[in-house]
Protein backbone atom coordinates (compact mmCIF):
# COMPACT_ATOMS: atom_id res chain seq x y z
CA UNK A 1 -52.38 -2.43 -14.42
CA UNK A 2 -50.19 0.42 -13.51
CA UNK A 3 -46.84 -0.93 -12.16
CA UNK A 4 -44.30 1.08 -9.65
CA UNK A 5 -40.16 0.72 -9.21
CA UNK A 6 -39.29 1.73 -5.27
CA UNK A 7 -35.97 1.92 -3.79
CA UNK A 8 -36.06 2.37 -0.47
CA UNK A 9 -39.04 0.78 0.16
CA UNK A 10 -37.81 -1.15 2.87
CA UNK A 11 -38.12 2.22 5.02
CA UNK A 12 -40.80 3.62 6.60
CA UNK A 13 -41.73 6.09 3.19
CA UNK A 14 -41.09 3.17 1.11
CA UNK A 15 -43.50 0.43 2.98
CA UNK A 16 -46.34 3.24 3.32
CA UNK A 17 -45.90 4.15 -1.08
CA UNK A 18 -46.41 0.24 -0.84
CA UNK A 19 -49.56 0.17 1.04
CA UNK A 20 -50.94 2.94 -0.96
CA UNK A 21 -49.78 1.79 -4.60
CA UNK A 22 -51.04 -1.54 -4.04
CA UNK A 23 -54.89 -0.23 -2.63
CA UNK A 24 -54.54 1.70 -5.60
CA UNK A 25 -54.32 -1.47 -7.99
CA UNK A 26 -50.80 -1.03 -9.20
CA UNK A 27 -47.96 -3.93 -9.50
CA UNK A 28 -45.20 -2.55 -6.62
CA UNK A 29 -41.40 -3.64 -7.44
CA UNK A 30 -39.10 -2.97 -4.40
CA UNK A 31 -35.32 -2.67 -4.59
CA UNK A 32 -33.76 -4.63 -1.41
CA UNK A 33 -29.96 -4.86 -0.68
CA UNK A 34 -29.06 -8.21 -0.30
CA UNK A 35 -27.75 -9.10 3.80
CA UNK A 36 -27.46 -12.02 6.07
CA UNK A 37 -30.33 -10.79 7.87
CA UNK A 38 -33.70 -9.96 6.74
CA UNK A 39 -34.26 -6.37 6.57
CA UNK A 40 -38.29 -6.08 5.33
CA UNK A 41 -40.10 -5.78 8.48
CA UNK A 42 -41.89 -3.10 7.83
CA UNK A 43 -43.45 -4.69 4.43
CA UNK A 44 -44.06 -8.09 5.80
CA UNK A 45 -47.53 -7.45 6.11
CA UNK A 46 -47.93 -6.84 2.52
CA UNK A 47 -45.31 -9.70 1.02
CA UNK A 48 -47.02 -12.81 -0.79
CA UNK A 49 -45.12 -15.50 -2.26
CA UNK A 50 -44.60 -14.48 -6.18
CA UNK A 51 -45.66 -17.74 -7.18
CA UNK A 52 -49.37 -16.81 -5.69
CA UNK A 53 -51.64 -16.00 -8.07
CA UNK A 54 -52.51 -12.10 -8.23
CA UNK A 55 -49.59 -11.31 -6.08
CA UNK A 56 -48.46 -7.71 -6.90
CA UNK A 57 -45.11 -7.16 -4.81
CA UNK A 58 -42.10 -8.17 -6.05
CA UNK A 59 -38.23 -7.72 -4.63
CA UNK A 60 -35.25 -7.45 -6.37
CA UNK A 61 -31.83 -7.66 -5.20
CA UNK A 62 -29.43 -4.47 -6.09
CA UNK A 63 -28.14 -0.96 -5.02
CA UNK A 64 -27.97 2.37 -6.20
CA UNK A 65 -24.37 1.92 -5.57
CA UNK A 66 -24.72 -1.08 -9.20
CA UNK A 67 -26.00 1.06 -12.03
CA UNK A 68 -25.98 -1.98 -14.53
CA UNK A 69 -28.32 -3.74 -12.66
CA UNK A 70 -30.40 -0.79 -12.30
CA UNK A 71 -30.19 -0.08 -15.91
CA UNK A 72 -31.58 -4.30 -16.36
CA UNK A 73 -33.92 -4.04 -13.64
CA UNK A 74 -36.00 -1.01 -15.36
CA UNK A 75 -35.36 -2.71 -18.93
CA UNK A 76 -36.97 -6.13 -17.50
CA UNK A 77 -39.48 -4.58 -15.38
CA UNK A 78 -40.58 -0.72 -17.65
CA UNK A 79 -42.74 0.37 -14.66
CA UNK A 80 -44.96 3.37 -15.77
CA UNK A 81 -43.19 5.07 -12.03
CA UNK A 82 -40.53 4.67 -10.41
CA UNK A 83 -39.66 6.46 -7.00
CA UNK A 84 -36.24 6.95 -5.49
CA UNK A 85 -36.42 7.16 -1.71
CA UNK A 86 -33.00 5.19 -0.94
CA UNK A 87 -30.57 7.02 1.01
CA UNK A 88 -28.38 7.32 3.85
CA UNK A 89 -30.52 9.43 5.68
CA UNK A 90 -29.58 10.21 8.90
CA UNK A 91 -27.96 13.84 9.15
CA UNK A 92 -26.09 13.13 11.90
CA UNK A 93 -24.59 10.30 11.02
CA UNK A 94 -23.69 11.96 7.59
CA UNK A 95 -20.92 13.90 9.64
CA UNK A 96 -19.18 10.67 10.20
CA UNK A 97 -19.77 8.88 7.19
CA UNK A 98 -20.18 11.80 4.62
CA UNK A 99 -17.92 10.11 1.58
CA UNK A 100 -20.63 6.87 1.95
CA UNK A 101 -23.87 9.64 2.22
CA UNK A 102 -22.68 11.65 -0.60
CA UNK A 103 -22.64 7.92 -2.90
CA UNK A 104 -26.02 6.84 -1.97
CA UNK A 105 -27.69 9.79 -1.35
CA UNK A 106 -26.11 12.05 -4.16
CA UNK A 107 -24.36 10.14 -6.57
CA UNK A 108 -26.80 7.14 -6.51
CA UNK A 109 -29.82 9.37 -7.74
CA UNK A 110 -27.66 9.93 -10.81
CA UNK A 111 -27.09 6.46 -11.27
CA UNK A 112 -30.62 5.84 -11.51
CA UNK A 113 -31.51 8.59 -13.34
CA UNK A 114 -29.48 7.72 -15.92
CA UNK A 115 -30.70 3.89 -15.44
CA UNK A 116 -34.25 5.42 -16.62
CA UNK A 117 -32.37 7.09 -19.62
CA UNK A 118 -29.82 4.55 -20.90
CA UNK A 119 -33.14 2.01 -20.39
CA UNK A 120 -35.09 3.64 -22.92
CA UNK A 121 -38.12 3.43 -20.75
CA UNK A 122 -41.16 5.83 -20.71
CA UNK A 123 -41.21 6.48 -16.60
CA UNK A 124 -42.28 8.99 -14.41
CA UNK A 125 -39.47 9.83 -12.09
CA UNK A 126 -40.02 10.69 -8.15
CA UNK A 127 -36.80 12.11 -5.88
CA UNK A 128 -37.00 12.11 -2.58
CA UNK A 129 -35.63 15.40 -1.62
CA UNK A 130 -35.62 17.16 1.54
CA UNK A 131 -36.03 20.16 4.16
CA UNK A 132 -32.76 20.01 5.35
CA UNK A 133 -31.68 21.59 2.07
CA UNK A 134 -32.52 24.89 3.38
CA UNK A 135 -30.50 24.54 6.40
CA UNK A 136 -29.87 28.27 7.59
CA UNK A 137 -32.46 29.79 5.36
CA UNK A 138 -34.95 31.15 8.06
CA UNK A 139 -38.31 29.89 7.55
CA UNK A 140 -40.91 29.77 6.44
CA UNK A 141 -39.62 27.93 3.36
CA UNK A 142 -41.45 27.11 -0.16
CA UNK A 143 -39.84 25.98 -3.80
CA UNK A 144 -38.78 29.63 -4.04
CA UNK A 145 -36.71 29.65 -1.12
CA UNK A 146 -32.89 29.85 -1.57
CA UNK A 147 -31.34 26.26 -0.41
CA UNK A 148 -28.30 26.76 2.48
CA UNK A 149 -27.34 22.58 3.29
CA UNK A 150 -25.74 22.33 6.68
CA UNK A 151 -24.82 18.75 6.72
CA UNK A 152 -22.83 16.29 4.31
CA UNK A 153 -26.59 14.83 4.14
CA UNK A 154 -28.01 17.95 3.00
CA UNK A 155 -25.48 18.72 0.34
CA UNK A 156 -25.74 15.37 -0.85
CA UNK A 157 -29.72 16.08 -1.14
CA UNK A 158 -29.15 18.98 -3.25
CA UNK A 159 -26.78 17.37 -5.50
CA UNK A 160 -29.67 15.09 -6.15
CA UNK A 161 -32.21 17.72 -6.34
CA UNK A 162 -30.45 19.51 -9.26
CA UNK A 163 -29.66 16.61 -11.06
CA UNK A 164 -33.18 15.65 -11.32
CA UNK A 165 -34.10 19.45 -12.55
CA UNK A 166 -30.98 19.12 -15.15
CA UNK A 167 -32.21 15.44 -16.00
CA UNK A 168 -35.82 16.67 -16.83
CA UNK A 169 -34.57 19.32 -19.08
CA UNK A 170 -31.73 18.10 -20.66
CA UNK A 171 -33.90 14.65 -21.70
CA UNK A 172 -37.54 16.07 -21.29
CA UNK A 173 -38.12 13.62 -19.11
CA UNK A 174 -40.70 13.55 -16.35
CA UNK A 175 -38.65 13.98 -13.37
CA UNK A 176 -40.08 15.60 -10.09
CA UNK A 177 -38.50 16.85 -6.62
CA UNK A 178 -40.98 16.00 -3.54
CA UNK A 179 -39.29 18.27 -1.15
CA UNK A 180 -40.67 16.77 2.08
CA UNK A 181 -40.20 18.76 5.69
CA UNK A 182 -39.89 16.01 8.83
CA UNK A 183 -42.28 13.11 8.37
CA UNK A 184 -42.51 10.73 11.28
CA UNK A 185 -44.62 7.44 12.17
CA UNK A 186 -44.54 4.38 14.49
CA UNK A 187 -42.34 2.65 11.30
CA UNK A 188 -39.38 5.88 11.58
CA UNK A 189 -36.03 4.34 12.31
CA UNK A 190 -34.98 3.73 16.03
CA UNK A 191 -32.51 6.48 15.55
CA UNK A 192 -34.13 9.14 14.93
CA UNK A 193 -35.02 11.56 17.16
CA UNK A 194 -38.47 11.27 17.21
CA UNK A 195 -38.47 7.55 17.84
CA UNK A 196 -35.95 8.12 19.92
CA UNK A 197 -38.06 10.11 22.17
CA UNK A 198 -41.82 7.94 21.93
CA UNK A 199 -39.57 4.69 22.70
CA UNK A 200 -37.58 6.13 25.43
CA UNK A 201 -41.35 7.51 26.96
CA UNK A 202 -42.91 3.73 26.33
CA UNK A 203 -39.67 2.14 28.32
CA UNK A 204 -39.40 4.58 31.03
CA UNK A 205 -43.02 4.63 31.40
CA UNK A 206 -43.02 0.72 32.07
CA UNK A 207 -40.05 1.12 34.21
CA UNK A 208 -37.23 -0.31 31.90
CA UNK A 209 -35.66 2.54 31.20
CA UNK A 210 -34.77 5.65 33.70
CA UNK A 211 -32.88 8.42 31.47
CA UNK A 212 -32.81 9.23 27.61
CA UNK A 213 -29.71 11.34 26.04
CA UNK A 214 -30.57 14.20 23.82
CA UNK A 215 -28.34 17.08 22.19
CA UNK A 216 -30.08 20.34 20.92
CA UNK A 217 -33.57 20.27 22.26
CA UNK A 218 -33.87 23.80 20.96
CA UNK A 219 -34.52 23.35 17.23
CA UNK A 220 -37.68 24.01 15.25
CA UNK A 221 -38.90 21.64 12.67
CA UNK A 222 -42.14 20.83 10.85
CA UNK A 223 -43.40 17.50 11.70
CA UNK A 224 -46.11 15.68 9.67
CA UNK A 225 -47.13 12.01 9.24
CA UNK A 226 -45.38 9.93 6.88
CA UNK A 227 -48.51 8.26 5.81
CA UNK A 228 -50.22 11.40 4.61
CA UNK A 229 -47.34 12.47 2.81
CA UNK A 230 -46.67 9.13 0.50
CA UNK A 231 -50.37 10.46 -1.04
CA UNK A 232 -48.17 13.83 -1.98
CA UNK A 233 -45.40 12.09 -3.65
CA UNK A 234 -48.09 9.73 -5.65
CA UNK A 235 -49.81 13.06 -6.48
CA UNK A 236 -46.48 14.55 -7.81
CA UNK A 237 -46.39 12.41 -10.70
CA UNK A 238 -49.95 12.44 -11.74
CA UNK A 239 -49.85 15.81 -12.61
CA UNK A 240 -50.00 16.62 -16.54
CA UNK A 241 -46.27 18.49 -16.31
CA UNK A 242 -43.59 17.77 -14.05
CA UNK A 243 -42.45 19.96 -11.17
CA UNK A 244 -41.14 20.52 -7.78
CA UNK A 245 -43.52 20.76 -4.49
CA UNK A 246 -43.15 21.22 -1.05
CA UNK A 247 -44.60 19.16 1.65
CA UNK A 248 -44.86 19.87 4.95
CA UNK A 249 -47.76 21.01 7.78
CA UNK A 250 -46.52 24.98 7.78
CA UNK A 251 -46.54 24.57 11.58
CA UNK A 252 -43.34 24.00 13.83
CA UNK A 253 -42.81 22.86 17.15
CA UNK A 254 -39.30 22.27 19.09
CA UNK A 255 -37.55 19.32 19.99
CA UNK A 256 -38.71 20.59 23.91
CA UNK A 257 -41.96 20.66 22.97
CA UNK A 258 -42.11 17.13 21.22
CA UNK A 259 -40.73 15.81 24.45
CA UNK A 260 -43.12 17.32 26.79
CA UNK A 261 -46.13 16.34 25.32
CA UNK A 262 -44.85 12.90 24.35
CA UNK A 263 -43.63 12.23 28.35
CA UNK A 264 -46.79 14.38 29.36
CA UNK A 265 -49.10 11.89 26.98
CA UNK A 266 -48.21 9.18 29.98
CA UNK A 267 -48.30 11.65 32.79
CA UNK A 268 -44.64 11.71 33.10
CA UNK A 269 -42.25 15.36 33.82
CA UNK A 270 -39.94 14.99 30.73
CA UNK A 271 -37.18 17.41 32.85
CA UNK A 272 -36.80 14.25 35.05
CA UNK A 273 -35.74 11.99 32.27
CA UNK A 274 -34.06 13.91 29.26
CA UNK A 275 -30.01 14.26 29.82
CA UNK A 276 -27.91 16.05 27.76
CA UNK A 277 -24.89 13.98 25.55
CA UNK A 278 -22.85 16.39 23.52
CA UNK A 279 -22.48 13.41 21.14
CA UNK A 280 -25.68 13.78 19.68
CA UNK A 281 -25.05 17.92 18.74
CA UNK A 282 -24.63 18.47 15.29
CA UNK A 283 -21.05 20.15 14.11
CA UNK A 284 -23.25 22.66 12.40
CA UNK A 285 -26.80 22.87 13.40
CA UNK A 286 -30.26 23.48 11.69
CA UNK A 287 -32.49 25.80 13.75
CA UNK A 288 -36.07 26.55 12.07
CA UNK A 289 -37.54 24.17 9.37
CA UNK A 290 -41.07 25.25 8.63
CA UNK A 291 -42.33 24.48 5.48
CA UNK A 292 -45.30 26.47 3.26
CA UNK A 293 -47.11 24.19 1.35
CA UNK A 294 -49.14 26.47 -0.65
CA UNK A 295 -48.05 25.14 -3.48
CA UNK A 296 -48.92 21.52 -3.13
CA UNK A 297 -52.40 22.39 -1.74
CA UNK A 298 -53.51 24.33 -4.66
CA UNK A 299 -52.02 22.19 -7.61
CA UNK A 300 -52.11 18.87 -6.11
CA UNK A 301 -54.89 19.04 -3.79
CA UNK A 302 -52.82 17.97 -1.06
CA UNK A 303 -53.45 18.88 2.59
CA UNK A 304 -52.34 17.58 5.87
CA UNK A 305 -54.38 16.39 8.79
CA UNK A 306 -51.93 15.36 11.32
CA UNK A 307 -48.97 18.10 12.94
CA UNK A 308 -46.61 17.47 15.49
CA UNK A 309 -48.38 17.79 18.22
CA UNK A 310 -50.90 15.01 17.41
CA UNK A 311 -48.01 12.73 15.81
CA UNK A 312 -46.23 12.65 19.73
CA UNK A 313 -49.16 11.19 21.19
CA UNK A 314 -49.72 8.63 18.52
CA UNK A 315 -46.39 7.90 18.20
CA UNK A 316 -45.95 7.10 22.49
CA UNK A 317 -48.98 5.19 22.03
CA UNK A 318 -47.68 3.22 19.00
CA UNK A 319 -44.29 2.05 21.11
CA UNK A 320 -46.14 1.64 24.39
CA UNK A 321 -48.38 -0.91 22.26
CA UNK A 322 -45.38 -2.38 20.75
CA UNK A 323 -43.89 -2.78 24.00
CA UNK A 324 -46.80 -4.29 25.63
CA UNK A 325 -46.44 -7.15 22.63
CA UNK A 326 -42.63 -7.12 22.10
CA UNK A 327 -41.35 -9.44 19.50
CA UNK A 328 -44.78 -8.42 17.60
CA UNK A 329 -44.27 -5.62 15.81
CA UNK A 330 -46.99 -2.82 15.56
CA UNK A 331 -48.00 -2.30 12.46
CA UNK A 332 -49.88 1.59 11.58
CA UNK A 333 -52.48 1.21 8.78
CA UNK A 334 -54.61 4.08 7.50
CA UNK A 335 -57.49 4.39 5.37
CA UNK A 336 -56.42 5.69 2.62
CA UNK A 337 -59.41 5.41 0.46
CA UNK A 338 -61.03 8.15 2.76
CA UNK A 339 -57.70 9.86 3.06
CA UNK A 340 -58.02 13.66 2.84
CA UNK A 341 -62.03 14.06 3.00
């Protein structure tokens, strides 16, 4: 039995690699921070009590913030992956909290890279990098692309994304960079802008809500489904040598357009809802993201079904649902033994 190490799995990436490691047979470990609160709603549905027999998730209390505990954790559990997808990952917020972003998101990828080392431990290694690392860089954009970060978030990112290159060929080890363009689903965080925009549709459609705040409706990016794209980062390390691929859908739509076809899905006239809030404009803005994913298509075998156009509509329909059952939590599943035929 293959086994896995996930941090971040908590989040929406990390409880879909969970869904799809497990249907794949392997042993998932999951790094949780420890709170008052229970934070694992999103992997509920797949949590059995460890003392079941044949239960394959496990959590362990720690941080990428603790690298002694990271460096016992890998010793105690030597999974054959392990797949770093913790961060502070909200660009905007990384404007006001940019010394904490550039710990976790920059800083603790070293920390666990060098967990994997000092552990002695034959692993795989997965970083979650991102889009936003191209930042002014007009699109389209592919692994050859020169990186431009426009946000404490995105300079964190590459921090991370060169210290997994220098990692992999200072200690040969197999280290990859999934460079991943906007991936969205019912499970992204409230926050977001996405969400922000298929919640705000499911309220004001039901009459609870009359008005949702936006700041640059203007931008491009390349919006995909986050459950096709945990299949790209599983590819990533099953390849015979290690390298860096871009995922994305190659097509871009704008923030305007997500919100007319989300408020349009529910035969609503977004222009009567959306209100603009200064608040939410970035100090220094990203305008095109559109990935090429060339790459990943012909060496990985990896293709995308579902753009941003299509992820609106299930997304509105996703929050409506959750609405209509509030305090039960809709859950996405997909078939991912027919994925991608």
């Amino acid at each position: 039995m293959k086994s896995a190490f996930v941090t971040g799995i908590t989040g929406q990436d990390g409880s879909y690699l969970a869904e799809l490691l497990l249907s794949k047979g392997y042993e998932v470990h999951g790094l949780i921070r420890r709170a008052s609160t229970f934070n694992t709603s999103r992997i509920d549905h797949l949590y059995v009590d460890p003392h079941t027999e044949g239960a394959k998730l496990f959590l362990h209390y720690g941080d990428l913030s603790d690298g002694s505990r990271l460096v016992t954790l890998l010793q105690q559990i030597k999974p054959d992956e392990v797949y770093n997808l913790a961060a502070q990952s909200h660009v905007r917020v990384s404007f006001d909290e940019p010394e904490h972003t550039a710990d976790t998101t920059g800083t603790g990828t070293v920390r666990l890279l060098e967990a994997v080392r000092l552990s002695g431990i034959e692993t795989r290694f997965y970083q979650a990098s991102s889009s936003e690392l191209y930042g002014a860089t007009p699109p389209p954009q592919s692994e050859t692309t020169p990186f431009y970060p426009r946000s404490p978030y995105a300079a964190a990112k590459l921090y991370s994304y060169w210290i997994t290159k220098n990692y992999r060929e200072a200690y040969d080890m197999f280290a990859v960079n999934g460079i991943l363009f906007n991936h969205e689903s019912p499970r992204r965080g409230e926050t977001f802008v996405t969400r922000k925009i298929t919640r705000a549709v499911a309220a004001i459609k039901a009459g609870t809500q009359e008005h949702v705040y936006m700041g640059n409706i203007d931008s491009i990016r390349d919006w995909g489904y986050a459950a096709e794209y945990v299949e790209g980062m599983w590819r990533m390390l099953q390849v015979d040598e290690p390298d860096d691929f871009v995922l994305a859908t190659g097509t871009g739509i704008t923030v305007r357009e997500f919100l007319d076809i989300s408020f349009s899905h529910v035969g609503l006239n977004w222009e009567d809802h959306v209100r603009f809030d200064e608040r939410y404009l970035r100090p220094t803005e990203v305008d095109a993201l559109i990935g090429d994913p060339t790459k990943a298509k012909e060496k990985l075998g990896w293709t995308p079904t579902i753009d941003g156009r299509e992820l609106a509509k299930l997304m509105v329909d996703a929050d409506i649902e959750a609405l209509t059952h509030e305090g039960k939590p809709w859950i996405d599943t997909v078939n991912l033994e027919s994925w991608g035929k």
